[in-house]
Protein backbone atom coordinates (compact mmCIF):
# COMPACT_ATOMS: atom_id res chain seq x y z
CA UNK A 1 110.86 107.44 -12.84
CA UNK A 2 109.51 108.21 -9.23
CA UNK A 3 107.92 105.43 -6.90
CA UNK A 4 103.84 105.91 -7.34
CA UNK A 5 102.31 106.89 -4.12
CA UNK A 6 99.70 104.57 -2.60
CA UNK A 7 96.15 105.48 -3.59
CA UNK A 8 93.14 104.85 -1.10
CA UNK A 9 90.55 102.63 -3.29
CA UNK A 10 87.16 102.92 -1.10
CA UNK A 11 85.12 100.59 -3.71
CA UNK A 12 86.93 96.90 -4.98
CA UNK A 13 85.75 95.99 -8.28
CA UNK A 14 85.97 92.29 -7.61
CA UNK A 15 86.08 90.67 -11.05
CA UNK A 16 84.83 93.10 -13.50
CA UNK A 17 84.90 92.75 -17.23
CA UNK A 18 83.02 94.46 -19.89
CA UNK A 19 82.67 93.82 -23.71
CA UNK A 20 80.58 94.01 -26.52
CA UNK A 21 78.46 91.36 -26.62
CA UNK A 22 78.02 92.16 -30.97
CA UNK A 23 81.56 91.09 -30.89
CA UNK A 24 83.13 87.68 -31.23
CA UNK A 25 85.53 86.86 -28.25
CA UNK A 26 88.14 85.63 -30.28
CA UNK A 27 88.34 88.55 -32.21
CA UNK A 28 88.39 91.34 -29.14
CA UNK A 29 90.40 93.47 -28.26
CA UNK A 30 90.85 94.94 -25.10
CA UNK A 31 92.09 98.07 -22.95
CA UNK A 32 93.05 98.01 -18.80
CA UNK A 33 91.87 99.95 -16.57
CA UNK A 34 93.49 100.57 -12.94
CA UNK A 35 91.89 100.41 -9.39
CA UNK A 36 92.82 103.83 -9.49
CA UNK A 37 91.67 104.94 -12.82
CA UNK A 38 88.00 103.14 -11.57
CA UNK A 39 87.99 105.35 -8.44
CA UNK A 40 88.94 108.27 -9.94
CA UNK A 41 85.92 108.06 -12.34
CA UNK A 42 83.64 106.85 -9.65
CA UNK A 43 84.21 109.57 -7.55
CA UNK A 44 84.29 112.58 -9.97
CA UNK A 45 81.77 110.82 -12.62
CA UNK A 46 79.02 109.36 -10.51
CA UNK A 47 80.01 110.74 -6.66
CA UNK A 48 80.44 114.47 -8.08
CA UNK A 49 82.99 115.31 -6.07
CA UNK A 50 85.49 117.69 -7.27
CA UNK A 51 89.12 117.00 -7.82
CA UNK A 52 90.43 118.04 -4.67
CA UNK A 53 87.55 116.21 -2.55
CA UNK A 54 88.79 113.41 -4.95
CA UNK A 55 92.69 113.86 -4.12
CA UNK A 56 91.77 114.03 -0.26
CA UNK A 57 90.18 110.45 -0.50
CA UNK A 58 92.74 108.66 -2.75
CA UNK A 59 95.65 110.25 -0.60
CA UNK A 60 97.34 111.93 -3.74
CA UNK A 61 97.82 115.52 -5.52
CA UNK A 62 94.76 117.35 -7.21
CA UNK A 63 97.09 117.03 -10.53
CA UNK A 64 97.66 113.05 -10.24
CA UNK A 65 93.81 112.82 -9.85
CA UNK A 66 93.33 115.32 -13.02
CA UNK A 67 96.02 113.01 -15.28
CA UNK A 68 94.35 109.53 -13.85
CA UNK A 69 91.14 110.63 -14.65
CA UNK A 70 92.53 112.32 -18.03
CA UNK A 71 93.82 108.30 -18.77
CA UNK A 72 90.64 106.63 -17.68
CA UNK A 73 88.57 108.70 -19.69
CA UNK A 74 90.87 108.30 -22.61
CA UNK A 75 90.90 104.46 -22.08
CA UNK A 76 86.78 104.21 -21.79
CA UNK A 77 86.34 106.22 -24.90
CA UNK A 78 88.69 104.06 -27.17
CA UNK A 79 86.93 101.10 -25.72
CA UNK A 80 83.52 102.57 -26.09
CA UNK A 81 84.64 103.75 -30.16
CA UNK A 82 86.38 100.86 -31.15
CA UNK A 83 84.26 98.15 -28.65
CA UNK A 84 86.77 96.81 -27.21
CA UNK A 85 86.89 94.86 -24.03
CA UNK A 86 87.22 96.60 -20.78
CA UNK A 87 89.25 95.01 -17.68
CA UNK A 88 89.68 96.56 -14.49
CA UNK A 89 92.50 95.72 -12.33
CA UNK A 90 95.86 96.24 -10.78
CA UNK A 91 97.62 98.99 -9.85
CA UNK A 92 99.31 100.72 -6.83
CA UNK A 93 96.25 100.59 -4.41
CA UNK A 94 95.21 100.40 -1.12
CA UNK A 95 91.70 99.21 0.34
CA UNK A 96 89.40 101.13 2.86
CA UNK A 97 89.59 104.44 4.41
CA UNK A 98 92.69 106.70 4.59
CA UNK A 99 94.33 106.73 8.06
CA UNK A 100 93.36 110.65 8.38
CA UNK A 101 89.89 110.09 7.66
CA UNK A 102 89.73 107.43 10.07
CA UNK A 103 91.29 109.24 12.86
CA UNK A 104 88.46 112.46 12.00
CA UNK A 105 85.70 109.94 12.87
């Protein structure tokens, strides 16, 4: 398996957790999603941009954007379908600006 590339992560999540709150704790279930999986659906879901706007910011391939975004997606609907818990967190992520974008300002 190859080494994953760093991807730029513009917005931290902090501590974020969401569940169902018609659901007992105990009994929940939950799913992960990545720093990178978060920014990939932040910036094609709420920014609009398009995949290769996205790529550009995160510092990787228009196709790793398309399959993070195809996992997040995946990941948000079986929590939304079967409410389960959502975590985000982890992954192999970076903080702040690219170095090319910073140089272009």
């Amino acid at each position: 398996m190859r080494p994953q590339k760093t991807r730029w992560v513009r917005c931290a999540p902090g501590e974020r957790c969401f569940r169902p709150q018609c659901q007992n704790p105990e009994d929940l279930q939950g799913v992960v999603l990545g720093l990178d999986e978060f920014e990939a659906v932040r910036l094609l879901d709420l920014e609009r941009c398009t995949q290769e706007e996205a790529a550009a910011q995160m510092g990787v391939h228009r196709s790793t954007v398309s399959r993070i975004l195809e996992s997040a997606r995946r990941k948000i609907a079986d929590a939304l379908v079967n409410m389960k818990a959502i975590k985000i967190e982890g992954g192999c992520c970076a903080f702040g600006e690219r170095m090319e974008d910073a140089r272009k300002k």
